[in-house]
Protein backbone atom coordinates (compact mmCIF):
# COMPACT_ATOMS: atom_id res chain seq x y z
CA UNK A 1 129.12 68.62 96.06
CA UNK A 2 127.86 71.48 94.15
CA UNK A 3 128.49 75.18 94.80
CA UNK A 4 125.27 76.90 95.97
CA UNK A 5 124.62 79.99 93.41
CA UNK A 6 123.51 82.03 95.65
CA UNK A 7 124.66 83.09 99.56
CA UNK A 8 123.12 84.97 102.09
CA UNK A 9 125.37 86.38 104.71
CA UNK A 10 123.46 87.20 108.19
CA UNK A 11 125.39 89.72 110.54
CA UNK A 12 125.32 88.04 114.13
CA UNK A 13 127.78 91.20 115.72
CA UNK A 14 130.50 89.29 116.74
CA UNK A 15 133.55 91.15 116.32
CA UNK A 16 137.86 90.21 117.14
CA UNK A 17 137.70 89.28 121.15
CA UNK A 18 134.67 87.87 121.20
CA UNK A 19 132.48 91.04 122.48
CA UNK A 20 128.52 91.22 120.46
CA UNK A 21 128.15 95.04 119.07
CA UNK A 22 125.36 96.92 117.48
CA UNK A 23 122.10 95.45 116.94
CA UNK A 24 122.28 92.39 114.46
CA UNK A 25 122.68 89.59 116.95
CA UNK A 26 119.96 90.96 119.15
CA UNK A 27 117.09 91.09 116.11
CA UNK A 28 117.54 88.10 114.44
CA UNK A 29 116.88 85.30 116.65
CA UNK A 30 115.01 82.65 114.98
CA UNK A 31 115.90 84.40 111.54
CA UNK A 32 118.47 81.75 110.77
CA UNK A 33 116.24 78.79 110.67
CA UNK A 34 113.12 80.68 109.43
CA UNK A 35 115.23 82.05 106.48
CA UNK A 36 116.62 78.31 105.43
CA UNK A 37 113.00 76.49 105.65
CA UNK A 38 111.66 79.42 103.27
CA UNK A 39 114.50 78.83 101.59
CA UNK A 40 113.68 75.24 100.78
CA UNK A 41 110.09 75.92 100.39
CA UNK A 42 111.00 77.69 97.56
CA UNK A 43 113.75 75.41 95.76
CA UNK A 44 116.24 78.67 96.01
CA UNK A 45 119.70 77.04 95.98
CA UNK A 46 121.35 79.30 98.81
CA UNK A 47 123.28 78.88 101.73
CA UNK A 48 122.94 81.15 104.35
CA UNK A 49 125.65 82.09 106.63
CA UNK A 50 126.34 83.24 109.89
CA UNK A 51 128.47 86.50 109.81
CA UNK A 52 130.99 87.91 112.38
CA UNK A 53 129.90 91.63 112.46
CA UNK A 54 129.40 93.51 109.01
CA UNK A 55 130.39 97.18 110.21
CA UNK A 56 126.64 98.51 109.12
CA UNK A 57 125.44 98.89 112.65
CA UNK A 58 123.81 101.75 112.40
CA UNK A 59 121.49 99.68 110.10
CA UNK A 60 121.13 96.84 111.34
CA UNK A 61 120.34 94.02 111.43
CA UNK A 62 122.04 93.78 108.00
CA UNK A 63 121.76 91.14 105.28
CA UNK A 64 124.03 90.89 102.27
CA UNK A 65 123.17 88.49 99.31
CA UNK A 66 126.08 87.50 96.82
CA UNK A 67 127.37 87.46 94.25
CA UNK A 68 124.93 90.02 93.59
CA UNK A 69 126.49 92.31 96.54
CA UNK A 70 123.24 93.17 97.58
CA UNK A 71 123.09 95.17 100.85
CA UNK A 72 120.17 95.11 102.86
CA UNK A 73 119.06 97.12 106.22
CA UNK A 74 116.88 96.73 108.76
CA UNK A 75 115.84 92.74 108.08
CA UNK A 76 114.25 92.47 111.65
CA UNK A 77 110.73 90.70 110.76
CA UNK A 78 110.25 87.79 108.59
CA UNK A 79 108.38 89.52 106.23
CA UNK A 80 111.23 91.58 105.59
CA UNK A 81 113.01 88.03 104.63
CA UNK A 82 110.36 87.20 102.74
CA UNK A 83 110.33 90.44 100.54
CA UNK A 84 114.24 90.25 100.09
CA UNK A 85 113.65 86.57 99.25
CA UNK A 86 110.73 87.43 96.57
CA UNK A 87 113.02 89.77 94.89
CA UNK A 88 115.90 87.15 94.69
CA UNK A 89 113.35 84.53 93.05
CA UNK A 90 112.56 88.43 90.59
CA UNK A 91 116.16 89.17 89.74
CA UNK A 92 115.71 92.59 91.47
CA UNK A 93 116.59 93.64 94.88
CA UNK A 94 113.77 94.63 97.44
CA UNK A 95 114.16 98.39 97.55
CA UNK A 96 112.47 98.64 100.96
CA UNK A 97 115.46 97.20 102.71
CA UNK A 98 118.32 98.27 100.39
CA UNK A 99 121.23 100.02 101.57
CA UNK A 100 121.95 102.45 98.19
């Protein structure tokens, strides 16, 4: 099985014991699934992953794209996913939603 060039990590708040913090895991439900069907809609290969929490709360919900360490903020809509997404397919990050 091939390595997937690109992943997406998605901060779901969990933290050591268990507890939800911050915001992530509150904004993002339905993100998940959304994010991998645009995903294959447009022949990216990326895996997207679950997160325990990313210590960017104050941002949140937070998004981080490697191994271009791309830090986004406030991904709470899916049109937010599909700007970062458009600027993955571009080579450049979506400077709405960086974090700089």
């Amino acid at each position: 099985m091939a390595l997937p060039e690109t992943i997406i990590l998605v901060c779901q708040s969990f933290r050591l014991g268990g507890e939800p913090k911050g915001v992530c895991h509150k904004q993002t439900d339905g993100f998940l699934q959304y994010m991998e069907e645009e995903i294959l809609d447009r022949g990216l290969d990326v895996q997207v992953t679950a997160t325990g929490c990313l210590k960017q709360c104050e941002a949140g919900p937070i998004m981080v794209v490697q191994p271009q360490n791309w830090w986004f903020k406030g991904v709470d809509s899916e049109e937010a996913i599909d700007a970062i997404l458009d600027g993955l397919e571009d080579g450049e990050p979506n400077a709405d939603y960086l974090i700089a």
